[in-house]
N, C-alpha and C. Protein backbone atom coordinates (compact mmCIF):
# COMPACT_ATOMS: atom_id res chain seq x y z
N UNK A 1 -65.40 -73.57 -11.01
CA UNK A 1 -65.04 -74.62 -10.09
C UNK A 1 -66.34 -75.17 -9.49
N UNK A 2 -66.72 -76.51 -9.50
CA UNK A 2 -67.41 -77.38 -8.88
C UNK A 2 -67.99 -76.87 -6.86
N UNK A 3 -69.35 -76.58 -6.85
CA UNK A 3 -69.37 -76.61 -5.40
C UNK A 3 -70.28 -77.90 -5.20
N UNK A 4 -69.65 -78.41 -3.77
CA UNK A 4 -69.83 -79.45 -3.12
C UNK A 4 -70.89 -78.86 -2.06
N UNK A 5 -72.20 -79.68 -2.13
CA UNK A 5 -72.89 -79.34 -0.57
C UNK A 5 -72.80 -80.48 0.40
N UNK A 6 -72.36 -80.00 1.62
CA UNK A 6 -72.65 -81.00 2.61
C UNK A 6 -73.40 -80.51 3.81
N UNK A 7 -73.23 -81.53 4.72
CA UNK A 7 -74.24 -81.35 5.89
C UNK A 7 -73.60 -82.58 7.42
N UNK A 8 -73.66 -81.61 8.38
CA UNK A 8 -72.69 -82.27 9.14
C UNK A 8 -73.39 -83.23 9.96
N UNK A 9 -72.97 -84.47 10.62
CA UNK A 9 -73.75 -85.31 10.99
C UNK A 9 -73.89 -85.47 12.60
N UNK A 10 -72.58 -84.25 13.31
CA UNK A 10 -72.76 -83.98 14.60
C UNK A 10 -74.19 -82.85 15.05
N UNK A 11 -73.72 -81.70 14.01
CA UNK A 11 -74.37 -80.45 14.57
C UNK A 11 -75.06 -79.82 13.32
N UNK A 12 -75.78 -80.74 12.75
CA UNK A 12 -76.30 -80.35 11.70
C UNK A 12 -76.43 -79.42 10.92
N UNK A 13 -75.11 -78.47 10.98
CA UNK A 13 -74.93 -77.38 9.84
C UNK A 13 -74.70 -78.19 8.12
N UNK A 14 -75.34 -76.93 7.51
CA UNK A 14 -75.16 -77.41 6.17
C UNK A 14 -74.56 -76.30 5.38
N UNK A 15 -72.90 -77.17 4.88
CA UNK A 15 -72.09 -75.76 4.36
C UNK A 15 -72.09 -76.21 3.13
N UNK A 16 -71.20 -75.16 2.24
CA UNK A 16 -70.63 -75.55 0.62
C UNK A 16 -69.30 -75.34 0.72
N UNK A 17 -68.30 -76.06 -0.20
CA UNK A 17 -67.07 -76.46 -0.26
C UNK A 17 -67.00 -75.93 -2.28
N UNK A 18 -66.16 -75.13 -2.48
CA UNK A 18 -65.75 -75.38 -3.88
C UNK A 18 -64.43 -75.65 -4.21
N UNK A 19 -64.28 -76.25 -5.00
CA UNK A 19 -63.17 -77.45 -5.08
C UNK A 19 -62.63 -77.88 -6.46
N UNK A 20 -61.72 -77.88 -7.47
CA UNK A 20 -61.66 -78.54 -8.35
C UNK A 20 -61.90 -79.56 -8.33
N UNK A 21 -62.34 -80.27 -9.80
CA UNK A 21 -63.08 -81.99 -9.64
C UNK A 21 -61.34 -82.67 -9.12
N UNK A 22 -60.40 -82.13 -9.48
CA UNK A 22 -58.61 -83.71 -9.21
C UNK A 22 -58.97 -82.78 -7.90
N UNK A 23 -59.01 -81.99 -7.42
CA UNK A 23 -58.90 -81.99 -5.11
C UNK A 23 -60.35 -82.84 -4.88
N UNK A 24 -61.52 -82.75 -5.31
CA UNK A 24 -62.74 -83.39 -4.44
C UNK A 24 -62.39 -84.94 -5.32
N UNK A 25 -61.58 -85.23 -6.08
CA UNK A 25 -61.23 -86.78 -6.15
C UNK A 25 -60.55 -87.43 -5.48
N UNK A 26 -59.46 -86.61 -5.15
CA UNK A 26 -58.20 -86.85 -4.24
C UNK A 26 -58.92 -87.07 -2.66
N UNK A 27 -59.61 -85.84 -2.26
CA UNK A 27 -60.57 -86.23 -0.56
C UNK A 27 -62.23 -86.24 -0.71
N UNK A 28 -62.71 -86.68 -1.14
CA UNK A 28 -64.30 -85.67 -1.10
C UNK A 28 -64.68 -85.44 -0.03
N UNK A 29 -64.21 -86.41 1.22
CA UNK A 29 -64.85 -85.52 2.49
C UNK A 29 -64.66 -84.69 2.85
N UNK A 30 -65.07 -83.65 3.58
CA UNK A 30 -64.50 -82.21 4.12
C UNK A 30 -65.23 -82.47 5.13
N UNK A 31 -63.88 -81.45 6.00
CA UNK A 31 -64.96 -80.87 7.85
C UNK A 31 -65.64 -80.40 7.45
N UNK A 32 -66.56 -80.38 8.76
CA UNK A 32 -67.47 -79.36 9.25
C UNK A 32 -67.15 -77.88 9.30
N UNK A 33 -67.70 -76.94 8.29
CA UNK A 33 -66.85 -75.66 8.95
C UNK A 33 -67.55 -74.94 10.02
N UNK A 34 -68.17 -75.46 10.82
CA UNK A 34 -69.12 -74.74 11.94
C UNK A 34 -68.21 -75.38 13.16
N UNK A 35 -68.11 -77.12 13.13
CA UNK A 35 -67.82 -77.42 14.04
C UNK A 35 -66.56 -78.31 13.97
N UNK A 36 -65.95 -78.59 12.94
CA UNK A 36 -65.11 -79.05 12.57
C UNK A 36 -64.82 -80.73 12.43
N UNK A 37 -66.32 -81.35 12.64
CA UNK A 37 -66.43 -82.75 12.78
C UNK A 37 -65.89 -83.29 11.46
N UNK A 38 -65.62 -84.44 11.38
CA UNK A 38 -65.10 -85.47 10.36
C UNK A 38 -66.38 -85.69 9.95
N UNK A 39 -67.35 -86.37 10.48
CA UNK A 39 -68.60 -86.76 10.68
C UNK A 39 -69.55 -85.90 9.45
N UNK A 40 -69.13 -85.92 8.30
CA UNK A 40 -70.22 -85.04 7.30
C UNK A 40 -70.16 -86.28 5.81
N UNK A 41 -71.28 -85.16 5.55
CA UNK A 41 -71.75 -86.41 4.03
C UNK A 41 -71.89 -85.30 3.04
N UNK A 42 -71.74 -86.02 1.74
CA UNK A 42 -72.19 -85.13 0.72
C UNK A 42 -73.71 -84.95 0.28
N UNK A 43 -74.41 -83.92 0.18
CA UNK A 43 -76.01 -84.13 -0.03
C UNK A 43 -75.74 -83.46 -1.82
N UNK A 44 -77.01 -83.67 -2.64
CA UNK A 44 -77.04 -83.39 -3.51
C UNK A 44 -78.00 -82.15 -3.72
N UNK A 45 -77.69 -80.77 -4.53
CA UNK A 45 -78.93 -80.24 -4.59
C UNK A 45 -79.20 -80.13 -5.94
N UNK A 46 -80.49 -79.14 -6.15
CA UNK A 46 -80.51 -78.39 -7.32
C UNK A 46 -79.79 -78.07 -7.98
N UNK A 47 -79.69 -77.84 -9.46
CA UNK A 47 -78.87 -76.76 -10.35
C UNK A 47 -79.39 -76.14 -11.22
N UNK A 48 -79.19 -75.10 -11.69
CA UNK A 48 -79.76 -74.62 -13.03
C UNK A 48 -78.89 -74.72 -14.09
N UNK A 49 -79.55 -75.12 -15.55
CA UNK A 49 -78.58 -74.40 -16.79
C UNK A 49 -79.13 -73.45 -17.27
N UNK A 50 -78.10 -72.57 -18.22
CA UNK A 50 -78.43 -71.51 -18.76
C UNK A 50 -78.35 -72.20 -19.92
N UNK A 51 -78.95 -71.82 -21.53
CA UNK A 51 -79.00 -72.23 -21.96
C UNK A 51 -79.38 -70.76 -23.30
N UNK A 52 -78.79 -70.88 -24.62
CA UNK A 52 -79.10 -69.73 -25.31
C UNK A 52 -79.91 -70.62 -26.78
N UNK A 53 -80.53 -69.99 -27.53
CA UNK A 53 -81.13 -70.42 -28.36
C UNK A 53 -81.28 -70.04 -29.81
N UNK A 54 -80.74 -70.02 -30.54
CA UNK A 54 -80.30 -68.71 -31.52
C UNK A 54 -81.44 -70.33 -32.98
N UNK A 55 -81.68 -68.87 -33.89
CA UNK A 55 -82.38 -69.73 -35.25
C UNK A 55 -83.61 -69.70 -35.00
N UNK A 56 -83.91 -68.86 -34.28
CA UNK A 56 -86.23 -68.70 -34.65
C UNK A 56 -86.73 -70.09 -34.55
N UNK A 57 -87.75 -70.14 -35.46
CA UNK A 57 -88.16 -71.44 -34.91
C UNK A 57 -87.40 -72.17 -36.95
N UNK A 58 -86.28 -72.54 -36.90
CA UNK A 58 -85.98 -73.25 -37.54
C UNK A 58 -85.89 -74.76 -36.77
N UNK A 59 -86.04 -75.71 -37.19
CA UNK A 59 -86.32 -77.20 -36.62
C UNK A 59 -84.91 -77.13 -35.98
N UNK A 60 -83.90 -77.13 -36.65
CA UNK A 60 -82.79 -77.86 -36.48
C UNK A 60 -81.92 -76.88 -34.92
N UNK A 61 -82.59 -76.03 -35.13
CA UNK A 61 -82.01 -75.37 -33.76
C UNK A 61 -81.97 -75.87 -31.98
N UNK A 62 -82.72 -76.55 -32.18
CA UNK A 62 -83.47 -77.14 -30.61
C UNK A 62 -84.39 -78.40 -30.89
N UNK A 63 -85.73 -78.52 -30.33
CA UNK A 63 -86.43 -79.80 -30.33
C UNK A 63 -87.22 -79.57 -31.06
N UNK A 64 -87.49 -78.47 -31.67
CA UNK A 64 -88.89 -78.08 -32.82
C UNK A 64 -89.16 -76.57 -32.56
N UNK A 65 -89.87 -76.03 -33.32
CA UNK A 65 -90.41 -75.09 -33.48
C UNK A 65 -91.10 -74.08 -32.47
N UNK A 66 -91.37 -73.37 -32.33
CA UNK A 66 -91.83 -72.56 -31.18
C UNK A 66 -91.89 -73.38 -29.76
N UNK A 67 -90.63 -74.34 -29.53
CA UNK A 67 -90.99 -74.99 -28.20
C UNK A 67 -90.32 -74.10 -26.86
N UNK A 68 -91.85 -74.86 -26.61
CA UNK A 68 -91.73 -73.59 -24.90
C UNK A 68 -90.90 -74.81 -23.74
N UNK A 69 -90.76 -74.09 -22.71
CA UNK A 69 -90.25 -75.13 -21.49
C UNK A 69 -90.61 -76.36 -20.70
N UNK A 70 -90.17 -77.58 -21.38
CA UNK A 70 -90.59 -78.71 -20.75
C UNK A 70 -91.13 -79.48 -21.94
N UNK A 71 -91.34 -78.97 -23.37
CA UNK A 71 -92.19 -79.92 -24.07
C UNK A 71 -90.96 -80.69 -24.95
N UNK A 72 -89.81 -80.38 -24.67
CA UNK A 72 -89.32 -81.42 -25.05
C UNK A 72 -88.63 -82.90 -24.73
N UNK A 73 -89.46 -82.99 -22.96
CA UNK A 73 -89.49 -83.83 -22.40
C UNK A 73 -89.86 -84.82 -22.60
């Protein structure tokens, strides 16, 4: 399930909300859970992927051959 970060615009707590994508379509705003204001926004953060890599350095597996992180940018 999808987490939502927000950040409140009374009392500047910053919570997370997880949510299926049809409920955060249906409302995306959520209270405050510190203070219960209406008054919040969605902020965006970071994410990571995981990612597995199977086939050595055969070409067709990924972006080329012994590629390390970022060179296939």
């Amino acid at each position: 399930m999808p987490q939502y970060d927000y950040v409140c615009q009374d009392c500047g707590a910053q919570f997370e909300v997880r949510l299926s994508i049809s409920d955060y379509s249906d409302n995306p705003l959520r209270p405050c859970t510190s203070c219960g204001s209406e008054k919040t926004v969605r902020v965006f953060s970071g994410f990571n992927v995981v990612t597995s890599r199977s086939g050595g350095d055969n070409p067709s597996s990924g972006c080329g051959p012994a590629c390390g992180p970022g060179c296939c940018a």
